[in-house]
PDB file of N, CA and C in Angstrom:
ATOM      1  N   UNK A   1       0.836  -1.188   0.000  1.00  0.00           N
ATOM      2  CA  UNK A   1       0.000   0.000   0.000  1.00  0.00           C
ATOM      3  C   UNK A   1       0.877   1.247   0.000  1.00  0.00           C
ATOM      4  N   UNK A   2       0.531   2.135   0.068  1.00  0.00           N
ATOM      5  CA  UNK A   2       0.867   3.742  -0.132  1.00  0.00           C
ATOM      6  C   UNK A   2       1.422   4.506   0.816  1.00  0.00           C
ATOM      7  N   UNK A   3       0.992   3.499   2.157  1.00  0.00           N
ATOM      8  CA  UNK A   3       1.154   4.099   3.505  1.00  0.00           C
ATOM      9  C   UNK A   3       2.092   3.371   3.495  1.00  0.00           C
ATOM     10  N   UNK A   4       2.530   2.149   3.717  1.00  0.00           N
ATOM     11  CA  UNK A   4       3.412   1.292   3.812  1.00  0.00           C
ATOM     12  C   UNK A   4       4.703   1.749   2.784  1.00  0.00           C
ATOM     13  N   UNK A   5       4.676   1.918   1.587  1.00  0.00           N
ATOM     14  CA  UNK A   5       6.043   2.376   0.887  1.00  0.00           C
ATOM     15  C   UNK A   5       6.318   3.500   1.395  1.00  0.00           C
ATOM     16  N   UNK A   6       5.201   4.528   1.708  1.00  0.00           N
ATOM     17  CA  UNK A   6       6.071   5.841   2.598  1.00  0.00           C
ATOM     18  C   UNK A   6       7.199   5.542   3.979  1.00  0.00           C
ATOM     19  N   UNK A   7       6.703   4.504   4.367  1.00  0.00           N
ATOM     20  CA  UNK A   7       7.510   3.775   5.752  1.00  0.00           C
ATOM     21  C   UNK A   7       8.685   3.285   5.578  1.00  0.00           C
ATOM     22  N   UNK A   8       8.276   2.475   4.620  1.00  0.00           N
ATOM     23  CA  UNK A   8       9.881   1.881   3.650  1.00  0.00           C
ATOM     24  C   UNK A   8      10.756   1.907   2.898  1.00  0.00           C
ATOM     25  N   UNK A   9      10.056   3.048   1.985  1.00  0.00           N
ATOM     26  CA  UNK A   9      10.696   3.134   1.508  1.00  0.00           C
ATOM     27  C   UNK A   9      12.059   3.831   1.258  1.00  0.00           C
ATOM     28  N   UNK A  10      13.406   3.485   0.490  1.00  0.00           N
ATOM     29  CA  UNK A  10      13.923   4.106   0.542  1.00  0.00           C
ATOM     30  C   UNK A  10      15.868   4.810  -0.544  1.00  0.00           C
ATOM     31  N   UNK A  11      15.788   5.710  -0.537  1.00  0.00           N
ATOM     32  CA  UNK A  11      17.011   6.074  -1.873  1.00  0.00           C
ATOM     33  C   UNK A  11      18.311   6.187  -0.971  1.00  0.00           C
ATOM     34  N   UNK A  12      19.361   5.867  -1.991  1.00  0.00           N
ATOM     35  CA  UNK A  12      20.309   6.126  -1.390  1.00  0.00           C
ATOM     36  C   UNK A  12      21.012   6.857  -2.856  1.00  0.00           C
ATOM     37  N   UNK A  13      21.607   8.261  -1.981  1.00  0.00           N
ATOM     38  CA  UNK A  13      21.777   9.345  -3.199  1.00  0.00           C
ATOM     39  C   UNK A  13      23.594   8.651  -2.956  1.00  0.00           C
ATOM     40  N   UNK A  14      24.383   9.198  -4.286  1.00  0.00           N
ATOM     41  CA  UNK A  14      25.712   8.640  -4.358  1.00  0.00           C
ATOM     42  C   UNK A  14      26.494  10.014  -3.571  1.00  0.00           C
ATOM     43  N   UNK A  15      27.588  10.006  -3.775  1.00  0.00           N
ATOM     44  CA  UNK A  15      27.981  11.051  -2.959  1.00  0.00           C
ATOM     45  C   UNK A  15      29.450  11.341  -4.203  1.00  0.00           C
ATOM     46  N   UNK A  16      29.105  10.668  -5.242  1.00  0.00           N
ATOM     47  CA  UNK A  16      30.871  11.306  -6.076  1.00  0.00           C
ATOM     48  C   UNK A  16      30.575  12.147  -6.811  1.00  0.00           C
ATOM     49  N   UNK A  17      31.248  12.529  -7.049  1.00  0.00           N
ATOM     50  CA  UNK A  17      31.129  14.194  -7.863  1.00  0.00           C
ATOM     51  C   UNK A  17      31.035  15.097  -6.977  1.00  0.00           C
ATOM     52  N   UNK A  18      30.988  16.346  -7.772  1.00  0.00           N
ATOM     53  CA  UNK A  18      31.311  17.744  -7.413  1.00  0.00           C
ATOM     54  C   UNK A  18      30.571  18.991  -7.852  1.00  0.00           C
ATOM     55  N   UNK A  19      30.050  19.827  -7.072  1.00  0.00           N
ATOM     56  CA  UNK A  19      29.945  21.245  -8.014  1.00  0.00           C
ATOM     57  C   UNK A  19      30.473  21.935  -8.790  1.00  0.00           C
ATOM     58  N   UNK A  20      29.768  22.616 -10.129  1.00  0.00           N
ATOM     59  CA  UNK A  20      28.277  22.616  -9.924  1.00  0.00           C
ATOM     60  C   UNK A  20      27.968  21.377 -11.184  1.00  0.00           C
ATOM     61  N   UNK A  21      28.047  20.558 -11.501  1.00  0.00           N
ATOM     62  CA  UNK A  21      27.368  19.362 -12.196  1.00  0.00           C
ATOM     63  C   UNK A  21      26.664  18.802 -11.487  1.00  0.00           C
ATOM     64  N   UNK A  22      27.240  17.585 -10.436  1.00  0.00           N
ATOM     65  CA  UNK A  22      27.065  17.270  -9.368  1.00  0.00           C
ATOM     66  C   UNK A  22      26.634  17.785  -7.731  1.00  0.00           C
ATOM     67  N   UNK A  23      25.209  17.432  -7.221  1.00  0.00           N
ATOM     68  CA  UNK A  23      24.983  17.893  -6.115  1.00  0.00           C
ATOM     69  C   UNK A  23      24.439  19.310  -6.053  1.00  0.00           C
ATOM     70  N   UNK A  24      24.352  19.722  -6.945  1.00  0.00           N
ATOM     71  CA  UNK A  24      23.970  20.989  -7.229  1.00  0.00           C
ATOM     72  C   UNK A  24      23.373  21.247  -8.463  1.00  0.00           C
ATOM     73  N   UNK A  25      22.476  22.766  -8.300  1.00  0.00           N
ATOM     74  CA  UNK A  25      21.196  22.406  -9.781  1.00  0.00           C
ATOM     75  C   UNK A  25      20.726  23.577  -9.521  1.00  0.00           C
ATOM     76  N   UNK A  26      19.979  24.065 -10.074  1.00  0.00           N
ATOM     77  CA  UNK A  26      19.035  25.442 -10.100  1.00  0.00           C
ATOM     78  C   UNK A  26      18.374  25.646  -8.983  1.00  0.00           C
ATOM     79  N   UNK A  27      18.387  26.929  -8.532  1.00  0.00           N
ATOM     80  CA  UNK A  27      17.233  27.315  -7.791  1.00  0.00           C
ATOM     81  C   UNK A  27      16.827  28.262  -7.897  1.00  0.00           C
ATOM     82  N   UNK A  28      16.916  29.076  -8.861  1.00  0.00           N
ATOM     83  CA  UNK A  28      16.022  30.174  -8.929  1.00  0.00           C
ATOM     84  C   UNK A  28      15.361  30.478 -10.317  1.00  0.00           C
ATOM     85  N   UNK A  29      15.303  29.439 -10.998  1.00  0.00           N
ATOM     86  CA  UNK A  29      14.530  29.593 -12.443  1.00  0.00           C
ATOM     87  C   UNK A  29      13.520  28.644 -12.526  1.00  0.00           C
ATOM     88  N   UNK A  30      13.357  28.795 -13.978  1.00  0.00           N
ATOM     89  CA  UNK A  30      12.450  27.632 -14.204  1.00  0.00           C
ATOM     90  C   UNK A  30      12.529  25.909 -14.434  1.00  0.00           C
ATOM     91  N   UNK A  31      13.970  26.620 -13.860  1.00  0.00           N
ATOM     92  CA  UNK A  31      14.118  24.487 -14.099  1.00  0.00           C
ATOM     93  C   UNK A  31      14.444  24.713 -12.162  1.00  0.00           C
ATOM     94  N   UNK A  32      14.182  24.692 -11.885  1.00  0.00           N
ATOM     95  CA  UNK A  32      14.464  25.327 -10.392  1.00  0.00           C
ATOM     96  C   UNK A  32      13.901  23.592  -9.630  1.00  0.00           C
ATOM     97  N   UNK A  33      13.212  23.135  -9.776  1.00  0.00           N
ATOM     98  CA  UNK A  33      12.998  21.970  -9.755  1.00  0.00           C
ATOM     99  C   UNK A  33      13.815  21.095  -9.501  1.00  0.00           C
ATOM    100  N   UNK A  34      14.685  20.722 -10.658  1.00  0.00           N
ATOM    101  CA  UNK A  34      15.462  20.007 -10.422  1.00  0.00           C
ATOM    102  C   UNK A  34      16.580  20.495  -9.330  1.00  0.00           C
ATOM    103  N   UNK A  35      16.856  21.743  -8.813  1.00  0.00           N
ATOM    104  CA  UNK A  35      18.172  22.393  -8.095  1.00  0.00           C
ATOM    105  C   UNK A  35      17.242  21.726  -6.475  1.00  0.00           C
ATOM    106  N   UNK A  36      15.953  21.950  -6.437  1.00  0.00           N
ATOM    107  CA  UNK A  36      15.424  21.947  -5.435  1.00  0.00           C
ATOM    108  C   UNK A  36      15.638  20.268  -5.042  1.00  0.00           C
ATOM    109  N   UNK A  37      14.885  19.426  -5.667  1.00  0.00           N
ATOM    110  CA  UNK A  37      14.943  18.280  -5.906  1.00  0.00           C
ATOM    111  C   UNK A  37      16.357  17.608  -5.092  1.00  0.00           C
ATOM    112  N   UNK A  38      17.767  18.336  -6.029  1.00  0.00           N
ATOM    113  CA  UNK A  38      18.785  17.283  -5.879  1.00  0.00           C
ATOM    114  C   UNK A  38      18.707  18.265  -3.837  1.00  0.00           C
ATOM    115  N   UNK A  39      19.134  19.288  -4.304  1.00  0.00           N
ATOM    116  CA  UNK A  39      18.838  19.611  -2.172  1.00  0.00           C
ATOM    117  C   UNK A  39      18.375  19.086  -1.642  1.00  0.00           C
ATOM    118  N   UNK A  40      17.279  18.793  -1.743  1.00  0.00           N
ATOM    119  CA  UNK A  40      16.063  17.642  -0.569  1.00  0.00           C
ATOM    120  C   UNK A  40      17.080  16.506  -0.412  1.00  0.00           C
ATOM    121  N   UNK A  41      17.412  15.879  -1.359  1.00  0.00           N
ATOM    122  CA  UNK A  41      17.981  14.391  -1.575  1.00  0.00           C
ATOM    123  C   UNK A  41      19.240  14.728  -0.985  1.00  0.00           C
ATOM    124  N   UNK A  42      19.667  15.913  -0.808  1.00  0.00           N
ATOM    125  CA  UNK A  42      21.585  15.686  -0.629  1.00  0.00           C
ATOM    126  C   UNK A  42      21.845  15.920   0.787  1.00  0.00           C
ATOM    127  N   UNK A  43      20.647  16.840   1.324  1.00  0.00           N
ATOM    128  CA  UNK A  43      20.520  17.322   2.911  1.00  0.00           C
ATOM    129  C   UNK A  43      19.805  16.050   3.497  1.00  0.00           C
ATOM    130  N   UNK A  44      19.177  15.305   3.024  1.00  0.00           N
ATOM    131  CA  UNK A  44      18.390  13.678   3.341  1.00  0.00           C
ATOM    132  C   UNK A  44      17.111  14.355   4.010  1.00  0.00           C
ATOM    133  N   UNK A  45      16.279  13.163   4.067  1.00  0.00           N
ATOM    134  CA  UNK A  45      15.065  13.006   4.379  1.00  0.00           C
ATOM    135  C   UNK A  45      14.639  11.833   4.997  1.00  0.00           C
ATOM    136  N   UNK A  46      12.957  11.368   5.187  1.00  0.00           N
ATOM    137  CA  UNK A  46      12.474  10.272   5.445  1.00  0.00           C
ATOM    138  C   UNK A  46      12.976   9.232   4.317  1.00  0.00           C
ATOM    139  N   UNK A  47      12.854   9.654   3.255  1.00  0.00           N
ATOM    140  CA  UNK A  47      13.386   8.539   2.385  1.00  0.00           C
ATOM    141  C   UNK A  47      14.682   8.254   1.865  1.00  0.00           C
ATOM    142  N   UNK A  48      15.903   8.797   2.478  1.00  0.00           N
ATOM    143  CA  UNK A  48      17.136   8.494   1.833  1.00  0.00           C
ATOM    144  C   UNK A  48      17.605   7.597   3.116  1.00  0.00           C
ATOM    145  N   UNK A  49      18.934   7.295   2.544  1.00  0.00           N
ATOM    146  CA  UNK A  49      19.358   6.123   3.705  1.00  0.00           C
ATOM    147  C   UNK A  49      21.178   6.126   3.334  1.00  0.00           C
ATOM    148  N   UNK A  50      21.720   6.133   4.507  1.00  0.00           N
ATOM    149  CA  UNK A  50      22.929   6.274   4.079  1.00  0.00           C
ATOM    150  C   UNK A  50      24.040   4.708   3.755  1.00  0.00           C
ATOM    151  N   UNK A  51      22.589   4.195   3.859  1.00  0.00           N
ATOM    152  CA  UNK A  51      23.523   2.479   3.626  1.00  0.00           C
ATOM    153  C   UNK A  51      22.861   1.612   2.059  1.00  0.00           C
ATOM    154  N   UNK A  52      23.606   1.848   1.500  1.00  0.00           N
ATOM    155  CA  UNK A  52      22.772   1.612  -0.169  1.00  0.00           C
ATOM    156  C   UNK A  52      22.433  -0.337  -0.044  1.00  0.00           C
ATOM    157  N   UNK A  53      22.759  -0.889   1.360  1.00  0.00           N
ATOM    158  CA  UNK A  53      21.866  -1.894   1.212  1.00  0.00           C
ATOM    159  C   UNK A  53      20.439  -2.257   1.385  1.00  0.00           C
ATOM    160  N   UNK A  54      19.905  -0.795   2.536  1.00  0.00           N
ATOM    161  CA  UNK A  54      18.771  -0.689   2.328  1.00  0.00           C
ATOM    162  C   UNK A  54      17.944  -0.086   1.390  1.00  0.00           C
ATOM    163  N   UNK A  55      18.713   0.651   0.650  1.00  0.00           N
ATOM    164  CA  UNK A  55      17.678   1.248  -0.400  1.00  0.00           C
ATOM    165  C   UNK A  55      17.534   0.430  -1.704  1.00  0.00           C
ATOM    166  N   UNK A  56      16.200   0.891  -2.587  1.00  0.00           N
ATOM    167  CA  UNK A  56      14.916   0.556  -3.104  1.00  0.00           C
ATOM    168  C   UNK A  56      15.516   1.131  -4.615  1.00  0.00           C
ATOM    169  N   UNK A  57      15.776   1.950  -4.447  1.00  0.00           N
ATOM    170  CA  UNK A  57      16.279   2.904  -5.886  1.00  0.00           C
ATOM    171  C   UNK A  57      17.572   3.663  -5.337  1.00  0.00           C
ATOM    172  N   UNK A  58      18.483   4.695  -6.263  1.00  0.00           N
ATOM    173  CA  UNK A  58      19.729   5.000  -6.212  1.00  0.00           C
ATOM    174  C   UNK A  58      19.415   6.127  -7.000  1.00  0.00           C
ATOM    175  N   UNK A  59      19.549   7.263  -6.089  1.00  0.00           N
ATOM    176  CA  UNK A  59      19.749   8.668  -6.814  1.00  0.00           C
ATOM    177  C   UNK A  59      20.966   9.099  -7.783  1.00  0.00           C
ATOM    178  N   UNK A  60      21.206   9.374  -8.789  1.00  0.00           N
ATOM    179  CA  UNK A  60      22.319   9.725  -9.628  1.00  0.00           C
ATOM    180  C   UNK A  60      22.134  11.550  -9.910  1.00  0.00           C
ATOM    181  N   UNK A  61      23.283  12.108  -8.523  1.00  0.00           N
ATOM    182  CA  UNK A  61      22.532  13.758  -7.962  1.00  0.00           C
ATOM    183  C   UNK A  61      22.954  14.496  -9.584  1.00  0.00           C
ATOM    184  N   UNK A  62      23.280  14.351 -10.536  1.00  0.00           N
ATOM    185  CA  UNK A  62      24.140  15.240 -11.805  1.00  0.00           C
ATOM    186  C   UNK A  62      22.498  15.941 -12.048  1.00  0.00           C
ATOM    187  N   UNK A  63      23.231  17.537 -12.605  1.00  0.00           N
ATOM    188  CA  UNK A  63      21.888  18.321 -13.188  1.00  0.00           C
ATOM    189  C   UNK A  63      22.647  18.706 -14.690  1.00  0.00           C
ATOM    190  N   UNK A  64      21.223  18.623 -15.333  1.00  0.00           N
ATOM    191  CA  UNK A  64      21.173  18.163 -16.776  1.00  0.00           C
ATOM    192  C   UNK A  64      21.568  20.251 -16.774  1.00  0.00           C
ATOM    193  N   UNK A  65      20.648  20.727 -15.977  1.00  0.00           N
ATOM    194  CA  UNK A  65      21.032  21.982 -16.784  1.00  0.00           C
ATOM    195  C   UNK A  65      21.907  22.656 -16.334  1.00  0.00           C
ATOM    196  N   UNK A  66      22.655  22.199 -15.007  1.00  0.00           N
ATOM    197  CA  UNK A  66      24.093  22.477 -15.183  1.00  0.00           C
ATOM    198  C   UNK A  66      24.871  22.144 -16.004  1.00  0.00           C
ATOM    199  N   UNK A  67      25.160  20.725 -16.693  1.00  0.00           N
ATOM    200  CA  UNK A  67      25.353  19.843 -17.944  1.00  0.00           C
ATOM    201  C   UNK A  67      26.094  21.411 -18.959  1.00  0.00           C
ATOM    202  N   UNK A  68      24.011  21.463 -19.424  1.00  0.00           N
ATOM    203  CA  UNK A  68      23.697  22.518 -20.004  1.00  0.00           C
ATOM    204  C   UNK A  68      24.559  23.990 -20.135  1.00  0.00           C
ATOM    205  N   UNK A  69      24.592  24.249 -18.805  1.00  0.00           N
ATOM    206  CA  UNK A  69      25.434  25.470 -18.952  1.00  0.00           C
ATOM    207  C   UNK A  69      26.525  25.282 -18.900  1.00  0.00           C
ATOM    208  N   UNK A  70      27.532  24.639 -18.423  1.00  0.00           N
ATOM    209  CA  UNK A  70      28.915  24.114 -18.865  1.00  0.00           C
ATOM    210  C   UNK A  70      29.729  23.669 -19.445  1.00  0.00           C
ATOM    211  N   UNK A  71      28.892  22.179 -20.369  1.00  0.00           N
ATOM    212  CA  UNK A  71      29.919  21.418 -20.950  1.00  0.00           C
ATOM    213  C   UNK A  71      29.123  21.283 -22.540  1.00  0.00           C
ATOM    214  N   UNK A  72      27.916  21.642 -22.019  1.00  0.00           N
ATOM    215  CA  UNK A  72      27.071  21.366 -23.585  1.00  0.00           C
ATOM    216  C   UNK A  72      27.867  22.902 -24.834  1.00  0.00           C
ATOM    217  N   UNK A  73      28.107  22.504 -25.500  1.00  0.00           N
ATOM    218  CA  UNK A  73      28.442  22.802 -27.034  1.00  0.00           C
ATOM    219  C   UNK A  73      27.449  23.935 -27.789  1.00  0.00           C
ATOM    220  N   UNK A  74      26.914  24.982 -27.010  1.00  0.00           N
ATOM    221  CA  UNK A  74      25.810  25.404 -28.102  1.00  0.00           C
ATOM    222  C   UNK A  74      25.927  25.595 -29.452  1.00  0.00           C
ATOM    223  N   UNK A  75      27.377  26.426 -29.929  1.00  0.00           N
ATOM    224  CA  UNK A  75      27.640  26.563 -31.168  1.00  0.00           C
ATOM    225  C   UNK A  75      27.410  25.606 -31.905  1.00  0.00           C
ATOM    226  N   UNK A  76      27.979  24.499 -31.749  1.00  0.00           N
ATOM    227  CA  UNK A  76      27.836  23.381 -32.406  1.00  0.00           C
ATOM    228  C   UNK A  76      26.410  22.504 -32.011  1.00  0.00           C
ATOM    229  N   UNK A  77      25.837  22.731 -31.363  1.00  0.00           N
ATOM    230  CA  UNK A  77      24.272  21.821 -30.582  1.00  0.00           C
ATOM    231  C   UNK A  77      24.841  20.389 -30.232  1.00  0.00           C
ATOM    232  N   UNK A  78      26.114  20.349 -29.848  1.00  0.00           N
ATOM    233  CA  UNK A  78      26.486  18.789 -29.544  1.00  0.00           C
ATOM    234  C   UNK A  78      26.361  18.420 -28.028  1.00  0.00           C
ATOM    235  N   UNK A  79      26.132  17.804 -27.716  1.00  0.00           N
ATOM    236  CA  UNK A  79      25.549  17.048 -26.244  1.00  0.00           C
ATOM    237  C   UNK A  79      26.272  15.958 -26.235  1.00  0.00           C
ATOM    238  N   UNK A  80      27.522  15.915 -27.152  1.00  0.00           N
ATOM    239  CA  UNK A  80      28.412  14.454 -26.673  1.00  0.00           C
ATOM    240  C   UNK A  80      29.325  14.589 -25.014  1.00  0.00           C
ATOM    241  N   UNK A  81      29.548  15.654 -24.819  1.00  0.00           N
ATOM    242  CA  UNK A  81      29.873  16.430 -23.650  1.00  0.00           C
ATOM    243  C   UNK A  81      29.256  15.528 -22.767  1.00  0.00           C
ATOM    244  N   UNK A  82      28.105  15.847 -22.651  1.00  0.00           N
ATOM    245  CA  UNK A  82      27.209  16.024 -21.631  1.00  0.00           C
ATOM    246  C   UNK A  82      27.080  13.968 -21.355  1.00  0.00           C
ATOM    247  N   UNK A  83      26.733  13.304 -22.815  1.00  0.00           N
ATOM    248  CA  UNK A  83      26.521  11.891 -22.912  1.00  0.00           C
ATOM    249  C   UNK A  83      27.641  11.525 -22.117  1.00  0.00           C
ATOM    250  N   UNK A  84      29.071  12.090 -22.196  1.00  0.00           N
ATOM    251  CA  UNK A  84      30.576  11.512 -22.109  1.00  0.00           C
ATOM    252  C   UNK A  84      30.175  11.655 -20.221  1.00  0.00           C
ATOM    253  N   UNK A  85      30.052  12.477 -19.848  1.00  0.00           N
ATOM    254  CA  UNK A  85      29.823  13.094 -18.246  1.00  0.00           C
ATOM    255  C   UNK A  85      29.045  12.010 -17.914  1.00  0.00           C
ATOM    256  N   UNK A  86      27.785  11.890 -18.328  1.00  0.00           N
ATOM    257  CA  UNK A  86      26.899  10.512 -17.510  1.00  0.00           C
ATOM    258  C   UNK A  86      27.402   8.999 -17.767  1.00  0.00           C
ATOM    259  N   UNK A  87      27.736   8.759 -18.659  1.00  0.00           N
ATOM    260  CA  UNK A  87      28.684   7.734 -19.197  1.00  0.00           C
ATOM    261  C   UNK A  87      29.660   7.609 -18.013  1.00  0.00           C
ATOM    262  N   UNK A  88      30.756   8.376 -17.710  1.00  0.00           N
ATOM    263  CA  UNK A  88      31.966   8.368 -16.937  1.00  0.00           C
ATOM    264  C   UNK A  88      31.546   8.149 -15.495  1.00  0.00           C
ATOM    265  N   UNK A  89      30.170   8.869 -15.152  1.00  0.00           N
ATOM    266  CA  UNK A  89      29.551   8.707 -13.850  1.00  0.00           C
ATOM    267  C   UNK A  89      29.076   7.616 -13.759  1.00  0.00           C
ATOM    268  N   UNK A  90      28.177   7.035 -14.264  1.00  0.00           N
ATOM    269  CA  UNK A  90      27.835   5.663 -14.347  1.00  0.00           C
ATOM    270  C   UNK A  90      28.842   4.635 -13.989  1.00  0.00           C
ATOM    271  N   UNK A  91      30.243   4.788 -15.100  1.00  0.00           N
ATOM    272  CA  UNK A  91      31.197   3.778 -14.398  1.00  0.00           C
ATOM    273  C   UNK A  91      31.842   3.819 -13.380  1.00  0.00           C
ATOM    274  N   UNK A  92      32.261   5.290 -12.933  1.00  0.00           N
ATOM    275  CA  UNK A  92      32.711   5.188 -11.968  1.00  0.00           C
ATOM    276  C   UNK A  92      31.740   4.638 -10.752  1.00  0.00           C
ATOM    277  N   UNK A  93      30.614   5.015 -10.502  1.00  0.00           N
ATOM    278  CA  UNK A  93      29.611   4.056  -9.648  1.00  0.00           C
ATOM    279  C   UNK A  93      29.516   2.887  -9.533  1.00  0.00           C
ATOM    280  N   UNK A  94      29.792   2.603 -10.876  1.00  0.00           N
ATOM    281  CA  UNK A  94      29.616   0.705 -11.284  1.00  0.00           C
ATOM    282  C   UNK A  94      30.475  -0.045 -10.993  1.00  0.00           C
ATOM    283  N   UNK A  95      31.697   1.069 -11.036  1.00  0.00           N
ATOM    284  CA  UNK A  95      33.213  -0.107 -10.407  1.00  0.00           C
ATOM    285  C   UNK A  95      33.065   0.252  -9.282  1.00  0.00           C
ATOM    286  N   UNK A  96      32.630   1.430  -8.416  1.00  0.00           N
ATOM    287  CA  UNK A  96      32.866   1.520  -7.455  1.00  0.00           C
ATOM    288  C   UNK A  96      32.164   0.628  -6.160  1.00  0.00           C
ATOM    289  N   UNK A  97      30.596   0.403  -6.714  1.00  0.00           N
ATOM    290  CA  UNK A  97      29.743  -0.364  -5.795  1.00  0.00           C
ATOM    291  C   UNK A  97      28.941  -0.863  -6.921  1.00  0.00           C
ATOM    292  N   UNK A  98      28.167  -1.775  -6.534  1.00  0.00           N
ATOM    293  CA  UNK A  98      28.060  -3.226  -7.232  1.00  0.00           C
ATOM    294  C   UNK A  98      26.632  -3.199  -7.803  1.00  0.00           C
ATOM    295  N   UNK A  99      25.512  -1.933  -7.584  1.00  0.00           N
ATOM    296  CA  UNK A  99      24.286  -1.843  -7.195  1.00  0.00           C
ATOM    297  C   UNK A  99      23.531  -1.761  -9.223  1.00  0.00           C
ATOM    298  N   UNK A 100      24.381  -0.932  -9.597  1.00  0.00           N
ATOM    299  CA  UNK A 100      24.081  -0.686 -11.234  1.00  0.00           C
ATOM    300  C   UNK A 100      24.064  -1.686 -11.914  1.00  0.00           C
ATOM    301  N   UNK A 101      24.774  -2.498 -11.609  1.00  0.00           N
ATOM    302  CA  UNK A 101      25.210  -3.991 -12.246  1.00  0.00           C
ATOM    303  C   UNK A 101      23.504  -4.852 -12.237  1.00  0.00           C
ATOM    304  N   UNK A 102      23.404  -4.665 -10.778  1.00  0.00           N
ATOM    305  CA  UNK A 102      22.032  -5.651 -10.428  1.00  0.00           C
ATOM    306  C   UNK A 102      21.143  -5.843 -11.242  1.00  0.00           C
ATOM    307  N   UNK A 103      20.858  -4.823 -11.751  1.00  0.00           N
ATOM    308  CA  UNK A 103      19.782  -4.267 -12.682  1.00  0.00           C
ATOM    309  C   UNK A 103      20.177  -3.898 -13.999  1.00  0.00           C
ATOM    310  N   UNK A 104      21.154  -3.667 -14.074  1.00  0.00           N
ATOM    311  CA  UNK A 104      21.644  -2.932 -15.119  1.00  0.00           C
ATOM    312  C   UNK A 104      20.882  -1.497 -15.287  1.00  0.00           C
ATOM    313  N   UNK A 105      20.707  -1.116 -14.094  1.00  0.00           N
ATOM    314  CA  UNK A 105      20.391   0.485 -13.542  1.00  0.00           C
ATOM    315  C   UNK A 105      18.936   0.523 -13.773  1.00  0.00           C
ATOM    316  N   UNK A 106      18.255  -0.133 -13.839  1.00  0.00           N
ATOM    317  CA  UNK A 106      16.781  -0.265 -13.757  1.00  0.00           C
ATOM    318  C   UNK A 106      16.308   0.531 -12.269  1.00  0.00           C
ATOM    319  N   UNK A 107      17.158   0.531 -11.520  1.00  0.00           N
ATOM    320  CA  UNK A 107      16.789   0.741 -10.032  1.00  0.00           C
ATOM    321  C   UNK A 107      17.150   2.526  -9.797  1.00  0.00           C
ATOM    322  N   UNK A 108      17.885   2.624 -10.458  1.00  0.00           N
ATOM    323  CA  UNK A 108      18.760   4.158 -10.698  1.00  0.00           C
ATOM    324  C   UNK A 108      18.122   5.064 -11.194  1.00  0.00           C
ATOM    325  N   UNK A 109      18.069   6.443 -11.043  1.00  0.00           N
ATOM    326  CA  UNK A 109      17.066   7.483 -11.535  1.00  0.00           C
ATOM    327  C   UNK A 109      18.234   9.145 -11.397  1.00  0.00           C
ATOM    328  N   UNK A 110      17.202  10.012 -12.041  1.00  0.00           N
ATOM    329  CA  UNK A 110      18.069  11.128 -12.025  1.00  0.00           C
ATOM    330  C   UNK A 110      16.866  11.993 -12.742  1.00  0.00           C
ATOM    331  N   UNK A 111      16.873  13.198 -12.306  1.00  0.00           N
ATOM    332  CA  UNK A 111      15.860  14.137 -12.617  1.00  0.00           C
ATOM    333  C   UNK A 111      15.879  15.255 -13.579  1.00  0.00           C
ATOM    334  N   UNK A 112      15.669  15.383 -14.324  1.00  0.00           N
ATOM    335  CA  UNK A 112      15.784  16.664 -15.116  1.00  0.00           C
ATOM    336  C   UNK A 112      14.640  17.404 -16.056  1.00  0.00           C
ATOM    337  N   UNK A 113      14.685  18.566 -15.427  1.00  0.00           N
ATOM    338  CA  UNK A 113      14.026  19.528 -16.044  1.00  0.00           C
ATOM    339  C   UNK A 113      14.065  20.390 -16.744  1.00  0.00           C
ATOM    340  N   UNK A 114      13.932  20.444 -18.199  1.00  0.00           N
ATOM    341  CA  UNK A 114      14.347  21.229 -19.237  1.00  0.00           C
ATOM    342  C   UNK A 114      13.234  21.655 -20.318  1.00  0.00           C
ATOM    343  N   UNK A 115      13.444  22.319 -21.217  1.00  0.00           N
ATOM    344  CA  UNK A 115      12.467  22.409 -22.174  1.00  0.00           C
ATOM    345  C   UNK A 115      13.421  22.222 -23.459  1.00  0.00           C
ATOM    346  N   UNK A 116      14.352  21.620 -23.582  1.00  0.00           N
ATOM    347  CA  UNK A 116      14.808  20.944 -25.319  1.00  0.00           C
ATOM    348  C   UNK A 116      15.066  19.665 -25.543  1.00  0.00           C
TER     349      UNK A 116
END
């Protein structure tokens, strides 16, 4: 039930990386969402857990529109940048702890709010 996964449930956010890609995200626009979002998750809550054997799913904290303002290419509209960044994060997670593998990241999530 509904009541019951609120009880149990639970994420465990990663902790590698750095600002501002990582752990950090908008907060004062319209993608503001996602900046808010990765905060809740990085300051913890009822649902995060600092032992990734109890958790349910696996936060991956990177913001797309930091991405965006840093590494993405506008001149050119290339986003291989940005592919290469989640790519590199992914493995480093994957060698690092064993959890991506399980699933082959079925369990893993990451938020982003954009309009392109």
């Amino acid at each position: 039930s509904y009541i019951e996964m609120e009880k149990t449930f639970k994420i465990y956010v990663y902790k590698e990386g750095e600002p501002p890609l990582v752990h950090d995200g908008p907060s004062r626009s319209i993608y503001s969402t996602e900046g808010r979002f990765i905060h809740e998750m990085d300051k913890g809550n009822r649902f995060v857990t600092n032992d990734p054997e109890e958790a349910h799913a696996f936060f991956l904290p990177f913001s797309i529109v930091k991405m965006v303002h840093f590494i993405f290419i506008r001149q050119r509209r290339d986003a291989k940048p940005i592919k290469r960044f989640v790519a590199d994060y992914i493995d480093v997670i994957s060698k690092k702890y064993g959890y991506w593998e399980r699933n082959r990241g079925a369990d893993h999530f990451m938020v982003s709010c954009h309009d392109w």
